[in-house]
Protein backbone atom coordinates (compact mmCIF):
# COMPACT_ATOMS: atom_id res chain seq x y z
CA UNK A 1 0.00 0.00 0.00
CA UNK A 2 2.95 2.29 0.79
CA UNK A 3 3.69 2.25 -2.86
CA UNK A 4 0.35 3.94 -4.03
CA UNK A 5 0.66 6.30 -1.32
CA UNK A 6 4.44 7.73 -2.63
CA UNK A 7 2.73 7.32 -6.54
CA UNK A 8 -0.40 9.37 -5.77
CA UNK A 9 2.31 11.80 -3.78
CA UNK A 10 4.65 11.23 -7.06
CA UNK A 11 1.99 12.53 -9.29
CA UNK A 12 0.91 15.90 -8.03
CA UNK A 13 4.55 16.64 -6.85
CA UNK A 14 5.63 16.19 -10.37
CA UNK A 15 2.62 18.08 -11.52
CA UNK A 16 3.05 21.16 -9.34
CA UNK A 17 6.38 21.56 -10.01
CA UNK A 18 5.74 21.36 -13.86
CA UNK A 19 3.14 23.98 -13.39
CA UNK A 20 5.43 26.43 -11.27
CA UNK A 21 8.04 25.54 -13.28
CA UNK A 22 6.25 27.31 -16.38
CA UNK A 23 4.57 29.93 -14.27
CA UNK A 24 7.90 31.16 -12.97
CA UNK A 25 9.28 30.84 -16.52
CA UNK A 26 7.08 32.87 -18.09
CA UNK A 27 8.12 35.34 -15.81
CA UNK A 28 12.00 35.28 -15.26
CA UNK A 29 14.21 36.15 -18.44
CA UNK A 30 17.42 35.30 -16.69
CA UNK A 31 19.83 33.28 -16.75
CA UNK A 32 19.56 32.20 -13.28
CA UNK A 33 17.62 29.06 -13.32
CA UNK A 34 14.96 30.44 -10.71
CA UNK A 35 12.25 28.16 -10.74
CA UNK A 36 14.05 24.64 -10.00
CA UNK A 37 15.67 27.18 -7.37
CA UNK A 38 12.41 28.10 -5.48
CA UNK A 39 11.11 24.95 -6.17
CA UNK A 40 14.17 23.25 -4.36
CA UNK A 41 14.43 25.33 -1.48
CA UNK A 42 10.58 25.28 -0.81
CA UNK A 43 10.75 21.59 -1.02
CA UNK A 44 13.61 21.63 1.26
CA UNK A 45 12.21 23.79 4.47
CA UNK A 46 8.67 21.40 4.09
CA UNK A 47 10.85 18.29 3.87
CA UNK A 48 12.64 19.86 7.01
CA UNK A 49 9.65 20.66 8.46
CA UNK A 50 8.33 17.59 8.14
CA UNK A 51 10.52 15.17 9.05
CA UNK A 52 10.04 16.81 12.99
CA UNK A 53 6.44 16.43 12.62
CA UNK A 54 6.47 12.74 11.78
CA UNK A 55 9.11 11.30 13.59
CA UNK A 56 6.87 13.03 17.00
CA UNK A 57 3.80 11.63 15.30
CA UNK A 58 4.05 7.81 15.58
CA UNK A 59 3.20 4.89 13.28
CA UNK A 60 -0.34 5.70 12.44
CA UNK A 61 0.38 8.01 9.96
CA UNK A 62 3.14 6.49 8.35
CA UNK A 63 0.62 6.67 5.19
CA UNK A 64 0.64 10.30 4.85
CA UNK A 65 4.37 10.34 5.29
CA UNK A 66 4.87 8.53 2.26
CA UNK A 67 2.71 10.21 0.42
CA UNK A 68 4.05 14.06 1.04
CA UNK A 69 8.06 13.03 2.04
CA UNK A 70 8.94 10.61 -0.81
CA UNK A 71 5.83 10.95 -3.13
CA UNK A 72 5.12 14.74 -3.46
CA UNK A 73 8.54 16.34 -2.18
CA UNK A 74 10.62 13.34 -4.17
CA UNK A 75 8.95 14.29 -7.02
CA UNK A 76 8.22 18.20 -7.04
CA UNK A 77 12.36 18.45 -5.70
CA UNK A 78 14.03 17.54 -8.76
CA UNK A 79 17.91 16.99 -8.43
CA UNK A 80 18.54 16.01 -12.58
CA UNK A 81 17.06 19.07 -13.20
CA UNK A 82 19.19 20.84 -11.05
CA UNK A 83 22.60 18.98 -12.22
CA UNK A 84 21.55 19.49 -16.05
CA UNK A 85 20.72 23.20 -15.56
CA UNK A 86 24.48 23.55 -14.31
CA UNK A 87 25.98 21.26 -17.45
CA UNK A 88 23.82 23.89 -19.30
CA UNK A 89 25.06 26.84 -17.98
CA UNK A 90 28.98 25.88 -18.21
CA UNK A 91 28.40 24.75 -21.69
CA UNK A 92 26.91 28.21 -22.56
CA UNK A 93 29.56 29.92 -20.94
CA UNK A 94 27.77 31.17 -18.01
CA UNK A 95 30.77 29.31 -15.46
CA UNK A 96 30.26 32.15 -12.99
CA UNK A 97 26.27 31.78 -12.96
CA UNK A 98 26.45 28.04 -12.34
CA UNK A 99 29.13 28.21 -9.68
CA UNK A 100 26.58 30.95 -7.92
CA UNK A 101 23.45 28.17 -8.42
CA UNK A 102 25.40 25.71 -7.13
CA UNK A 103 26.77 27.08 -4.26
CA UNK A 104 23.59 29.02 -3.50
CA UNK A 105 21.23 25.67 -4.15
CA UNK A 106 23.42 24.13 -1.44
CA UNK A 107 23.72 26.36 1.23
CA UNK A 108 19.97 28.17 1.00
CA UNK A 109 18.62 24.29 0.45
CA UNK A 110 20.52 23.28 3.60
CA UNK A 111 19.43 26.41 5.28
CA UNK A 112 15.74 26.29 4.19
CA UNK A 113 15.76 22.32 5.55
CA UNK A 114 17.18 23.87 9.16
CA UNK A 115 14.88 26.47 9.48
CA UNK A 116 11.51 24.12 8.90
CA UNK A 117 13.12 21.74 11.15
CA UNK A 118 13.97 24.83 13.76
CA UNK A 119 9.89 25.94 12.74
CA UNK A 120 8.29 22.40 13.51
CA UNK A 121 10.14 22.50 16.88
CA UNK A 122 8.50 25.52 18.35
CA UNK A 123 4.83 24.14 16.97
């Protein structure tokens, strides 16, 4: 059963981030990739967030944990999108704008993750 649960999660992660994906898209020019940006530090501070919720929550919703950790945020977090976008960028000869994604997608993802951990604490 846990596998339906991460596949129904799966398919409206995967759909939202598609969706944002263009929305932001049609709306940045830059070279900056800033959707799979937002979209990976937003998935980071929920998946921070809610890792302290479940692992205080018990067994009995182990169900809903599949379905929003590794169905929705697995698939609305995308990490080949986030590798290619750098190959991209280096190829093009933006070196200096990948470097910045990279080391920004790191350290605001790892922040993002800390402070929805640091969030679901005080709740």
């Amino acid at each position: 059963m846990e596998y339906l649960y991460v596949g129904i999660g799966g398919v409206f992660g995967a759909i939202t981030r598609y969706g944002l994906s263009k929305w932001v898209g049609q709306r940045w020019k830059g070279d900056f990739p800033l959707a799979t940006f937002c979209i990976n530090i937003t998935g980071s501070f929920i998946l921070g967030l809610l890792i302290v919720v479940f692992s205080t929550a018990g067994p009995s919703v182990t169900y809903l944990k599949d379905l929003t950790t590794a169905g929705f945020l697995g698939a609305f977090t995308t990490y080949s999108t986030f590798t290619y976008e750098i190959v991209n960028l280096i190829e093009n000869g933006e070196k200096g704008t990948a470097v910045k994604y990279f080391l920004a997608s790191i350290i605001v993802g790892l922040t993002a993750a800390f402070l929805g951990m640091t969030l679901a604490e005080c709740l």
